[in-house]
N, C-alpha and C. Protein backbone atom coordinates (compact mmCIF):
# COMPACT_ATOMS: atom_id res chain seq x y z
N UNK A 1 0.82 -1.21 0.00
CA UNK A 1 0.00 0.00 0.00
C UNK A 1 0.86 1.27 0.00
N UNK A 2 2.26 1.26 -0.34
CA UNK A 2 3.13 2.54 -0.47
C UNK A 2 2.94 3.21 -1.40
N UNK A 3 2.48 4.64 -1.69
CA UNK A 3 2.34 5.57 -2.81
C UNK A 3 3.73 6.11 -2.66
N UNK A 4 4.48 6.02 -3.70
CA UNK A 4 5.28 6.82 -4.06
C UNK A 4 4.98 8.65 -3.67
N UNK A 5 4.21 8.82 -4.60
CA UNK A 5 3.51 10.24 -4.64
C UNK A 5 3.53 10.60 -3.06
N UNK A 6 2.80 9.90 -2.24
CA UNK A 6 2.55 10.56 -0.72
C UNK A 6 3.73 10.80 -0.34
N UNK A 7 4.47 9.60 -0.39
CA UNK A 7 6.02 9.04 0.81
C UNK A 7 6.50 10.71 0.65
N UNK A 8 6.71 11.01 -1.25
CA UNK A 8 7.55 12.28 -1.14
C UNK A 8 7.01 13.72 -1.24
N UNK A 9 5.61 13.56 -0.90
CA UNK A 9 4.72 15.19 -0.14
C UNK A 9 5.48 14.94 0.75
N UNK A 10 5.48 13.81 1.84
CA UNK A 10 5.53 13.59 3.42
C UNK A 10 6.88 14.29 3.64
N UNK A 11 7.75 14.08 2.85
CA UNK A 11 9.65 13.94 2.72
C UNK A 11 9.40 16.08 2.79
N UNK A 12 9.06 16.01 2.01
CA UNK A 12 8.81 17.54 1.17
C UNK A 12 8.04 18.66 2.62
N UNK A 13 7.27 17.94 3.28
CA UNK A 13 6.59 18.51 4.20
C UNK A 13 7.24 18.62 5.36
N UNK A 14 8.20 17.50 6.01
CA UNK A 14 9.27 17.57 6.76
C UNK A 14 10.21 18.47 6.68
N UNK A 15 10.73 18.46 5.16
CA UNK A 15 12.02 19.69 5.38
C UNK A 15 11.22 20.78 5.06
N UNK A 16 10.05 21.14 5.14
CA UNK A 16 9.69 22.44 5.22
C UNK A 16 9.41 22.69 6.46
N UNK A 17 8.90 22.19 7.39
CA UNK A 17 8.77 22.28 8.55
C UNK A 17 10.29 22.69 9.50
N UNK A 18 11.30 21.75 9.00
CA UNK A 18 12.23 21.59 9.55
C UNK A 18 13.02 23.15 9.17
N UNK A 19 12.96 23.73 7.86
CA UNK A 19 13.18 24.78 7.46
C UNK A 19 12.48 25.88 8.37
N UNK A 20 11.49 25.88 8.47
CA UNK A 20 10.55 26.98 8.50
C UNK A 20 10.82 26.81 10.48
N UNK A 21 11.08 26.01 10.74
CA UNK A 21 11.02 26.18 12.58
C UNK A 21 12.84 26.96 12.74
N UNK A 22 13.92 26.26 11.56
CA UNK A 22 15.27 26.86 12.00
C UNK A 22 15.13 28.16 11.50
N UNK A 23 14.20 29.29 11.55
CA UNK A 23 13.91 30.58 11.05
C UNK A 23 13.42 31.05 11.90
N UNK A 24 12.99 30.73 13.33
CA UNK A 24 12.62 30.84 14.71
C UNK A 24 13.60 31.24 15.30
N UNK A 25 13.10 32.02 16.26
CA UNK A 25 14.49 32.20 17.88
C UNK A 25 14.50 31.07 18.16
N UNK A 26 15.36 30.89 19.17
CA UNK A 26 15.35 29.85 20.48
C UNK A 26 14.13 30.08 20.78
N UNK A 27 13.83 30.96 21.72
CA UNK A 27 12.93 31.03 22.51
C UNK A 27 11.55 31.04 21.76
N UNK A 28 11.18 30.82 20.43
CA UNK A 28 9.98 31.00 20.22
C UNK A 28 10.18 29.33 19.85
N UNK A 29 11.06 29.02 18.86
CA UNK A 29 10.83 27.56 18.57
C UNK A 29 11.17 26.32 19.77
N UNK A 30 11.48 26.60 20.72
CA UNK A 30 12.31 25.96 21.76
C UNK A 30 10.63 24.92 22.33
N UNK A 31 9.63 25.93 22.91
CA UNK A 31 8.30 25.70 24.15
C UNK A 31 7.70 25.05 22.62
N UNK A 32 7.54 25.09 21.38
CA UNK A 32 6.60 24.80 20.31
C UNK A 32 7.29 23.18 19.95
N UNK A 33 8.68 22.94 20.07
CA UNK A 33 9.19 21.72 19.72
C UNK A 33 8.75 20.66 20.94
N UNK A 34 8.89 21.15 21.98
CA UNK A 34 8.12 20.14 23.31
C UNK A 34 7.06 20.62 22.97
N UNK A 35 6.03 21.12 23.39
CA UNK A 35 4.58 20.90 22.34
C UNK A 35 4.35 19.52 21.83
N UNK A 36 4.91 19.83 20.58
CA UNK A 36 4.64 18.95 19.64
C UNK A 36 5.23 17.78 19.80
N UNK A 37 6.55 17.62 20.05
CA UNK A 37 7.48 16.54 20.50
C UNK A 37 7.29 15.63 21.71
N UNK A 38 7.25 16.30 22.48
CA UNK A 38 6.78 15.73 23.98
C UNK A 38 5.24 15.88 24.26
N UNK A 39 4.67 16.42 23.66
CA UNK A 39 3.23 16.44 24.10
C UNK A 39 2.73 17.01 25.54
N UNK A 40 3.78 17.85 26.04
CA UNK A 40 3.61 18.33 27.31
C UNK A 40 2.42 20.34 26.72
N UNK A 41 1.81 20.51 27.79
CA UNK A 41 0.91 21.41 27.43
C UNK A 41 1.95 22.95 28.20
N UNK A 42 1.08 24.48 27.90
CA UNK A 42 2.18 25.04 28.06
C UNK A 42 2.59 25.57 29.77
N UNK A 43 1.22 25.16 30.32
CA UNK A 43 1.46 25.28 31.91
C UNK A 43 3.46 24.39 32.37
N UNK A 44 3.02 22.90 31.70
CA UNK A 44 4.52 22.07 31.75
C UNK A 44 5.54 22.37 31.23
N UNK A 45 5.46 23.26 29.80
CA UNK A 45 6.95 23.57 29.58
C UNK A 45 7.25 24.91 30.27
N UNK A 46 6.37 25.88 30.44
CA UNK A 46 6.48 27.15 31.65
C UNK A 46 7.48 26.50 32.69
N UNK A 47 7.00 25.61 33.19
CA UNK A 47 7.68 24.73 34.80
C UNK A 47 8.65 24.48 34.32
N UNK A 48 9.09 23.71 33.19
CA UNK A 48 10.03 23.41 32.47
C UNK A 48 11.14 23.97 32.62
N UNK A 49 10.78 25.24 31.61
CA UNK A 49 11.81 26.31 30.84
C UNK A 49 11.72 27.06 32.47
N UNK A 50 11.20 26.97 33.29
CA UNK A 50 11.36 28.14 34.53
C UNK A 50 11.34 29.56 34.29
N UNK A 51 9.98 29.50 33.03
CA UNK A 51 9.62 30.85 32.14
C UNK A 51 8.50 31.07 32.82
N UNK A 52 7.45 32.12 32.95
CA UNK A 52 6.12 32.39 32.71
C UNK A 52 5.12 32.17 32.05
N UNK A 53 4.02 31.40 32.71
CA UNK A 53 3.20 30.66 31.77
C UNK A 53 2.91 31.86 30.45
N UNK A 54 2.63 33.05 31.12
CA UNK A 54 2.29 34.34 29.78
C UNK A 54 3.43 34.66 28.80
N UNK A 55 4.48 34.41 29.52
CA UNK A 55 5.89 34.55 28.45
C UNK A 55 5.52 33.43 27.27
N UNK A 56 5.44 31.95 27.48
CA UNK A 56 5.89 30.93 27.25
C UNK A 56 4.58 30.56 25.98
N UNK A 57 3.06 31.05 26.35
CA UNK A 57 2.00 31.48 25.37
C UNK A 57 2.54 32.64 24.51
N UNK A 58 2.79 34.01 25.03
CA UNK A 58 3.04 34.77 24.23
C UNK A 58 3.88 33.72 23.07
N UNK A 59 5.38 33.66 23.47
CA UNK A 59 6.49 33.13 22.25
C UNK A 59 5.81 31.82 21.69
N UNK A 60 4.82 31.17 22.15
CA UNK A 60 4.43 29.96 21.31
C UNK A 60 3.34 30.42 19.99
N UNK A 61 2.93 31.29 20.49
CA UNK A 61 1.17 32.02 19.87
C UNK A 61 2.74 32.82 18.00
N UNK A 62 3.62 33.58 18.78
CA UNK A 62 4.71 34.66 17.60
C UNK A 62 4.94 33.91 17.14
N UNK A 63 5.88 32.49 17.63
CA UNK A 63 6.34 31.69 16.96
C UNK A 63 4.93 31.08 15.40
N UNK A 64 4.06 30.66 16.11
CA UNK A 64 2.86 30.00 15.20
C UNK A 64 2.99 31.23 14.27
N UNK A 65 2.80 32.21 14.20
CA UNK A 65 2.29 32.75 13.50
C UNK A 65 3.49 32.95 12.60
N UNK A 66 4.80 33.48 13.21
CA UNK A 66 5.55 33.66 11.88
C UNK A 66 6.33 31.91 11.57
N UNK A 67 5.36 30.64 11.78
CA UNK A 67 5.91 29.47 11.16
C UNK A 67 4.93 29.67 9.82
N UNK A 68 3.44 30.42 10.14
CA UNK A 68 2.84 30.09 9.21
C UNK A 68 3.27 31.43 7.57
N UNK A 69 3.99 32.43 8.40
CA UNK A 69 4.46 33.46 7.65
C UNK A 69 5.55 32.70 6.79
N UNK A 70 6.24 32.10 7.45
CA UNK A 70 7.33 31.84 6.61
C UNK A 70 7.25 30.35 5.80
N UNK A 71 6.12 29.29 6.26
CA UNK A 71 6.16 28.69 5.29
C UNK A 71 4.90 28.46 4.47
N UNK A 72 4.43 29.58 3.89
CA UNK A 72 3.83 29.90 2.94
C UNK A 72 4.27 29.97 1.64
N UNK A 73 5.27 31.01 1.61
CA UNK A 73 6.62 31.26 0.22
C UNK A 73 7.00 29.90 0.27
N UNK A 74 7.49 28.95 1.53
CA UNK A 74 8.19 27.78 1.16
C UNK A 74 7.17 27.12 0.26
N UNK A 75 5.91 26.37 0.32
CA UNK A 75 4.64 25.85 0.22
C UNK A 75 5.02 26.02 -1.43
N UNK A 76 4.71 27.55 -1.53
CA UNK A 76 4.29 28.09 -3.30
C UNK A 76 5.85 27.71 -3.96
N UNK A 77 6.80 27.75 -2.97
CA UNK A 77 8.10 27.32 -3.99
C UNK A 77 8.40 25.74 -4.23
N UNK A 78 7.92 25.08 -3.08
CA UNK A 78 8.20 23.68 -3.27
C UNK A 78 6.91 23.38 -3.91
N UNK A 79 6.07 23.74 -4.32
CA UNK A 79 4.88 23.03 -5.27
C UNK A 79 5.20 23.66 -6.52
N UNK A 80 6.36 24.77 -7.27
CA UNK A 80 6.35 24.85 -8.46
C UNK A 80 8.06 23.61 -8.93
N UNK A 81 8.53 23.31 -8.05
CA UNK A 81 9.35 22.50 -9.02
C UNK A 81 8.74 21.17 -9.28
């Protein structure tokens, strides 16, 4: 049941991700990689990072937004080759 076609969206979707998060601070991509990675919520990485739960929302909320800023251009460039 392997599609070729999917395997390399999937490949394609990874290094954009992977692109588009090393275009982050530390501190915005740092609380968003546990997120997603660890599955811890942001009260736990606050405790974590020994940040402020409002710090730790603020930089997760900037971060989202400029992941979705920046991989947009990626999106429209990797779907024209």
């Amino acid at each position: 049941d392997s599609n070729p076609d999917r395997e390399l969206d999937l490949v394609a979707a990874r290094h954009l991700v992977r692109e588009a998060l090393g275009q982050l601070s530390k501190e915005q991509r740092e609380p968003i990689e546990i997120a997603y990675f660890e599955g811890l919520t942001q009260s736990e990485i606050a405790t974590r990072l020994e940040t402020p739960l409002g710090t730790i929302k603020t930089r997760m909320r900037q971060g989202m937004i400029r992941l979705r800023e920046t991989m947009m251009p990626l999106r429209t460039e990797e779907s024209s080759r």
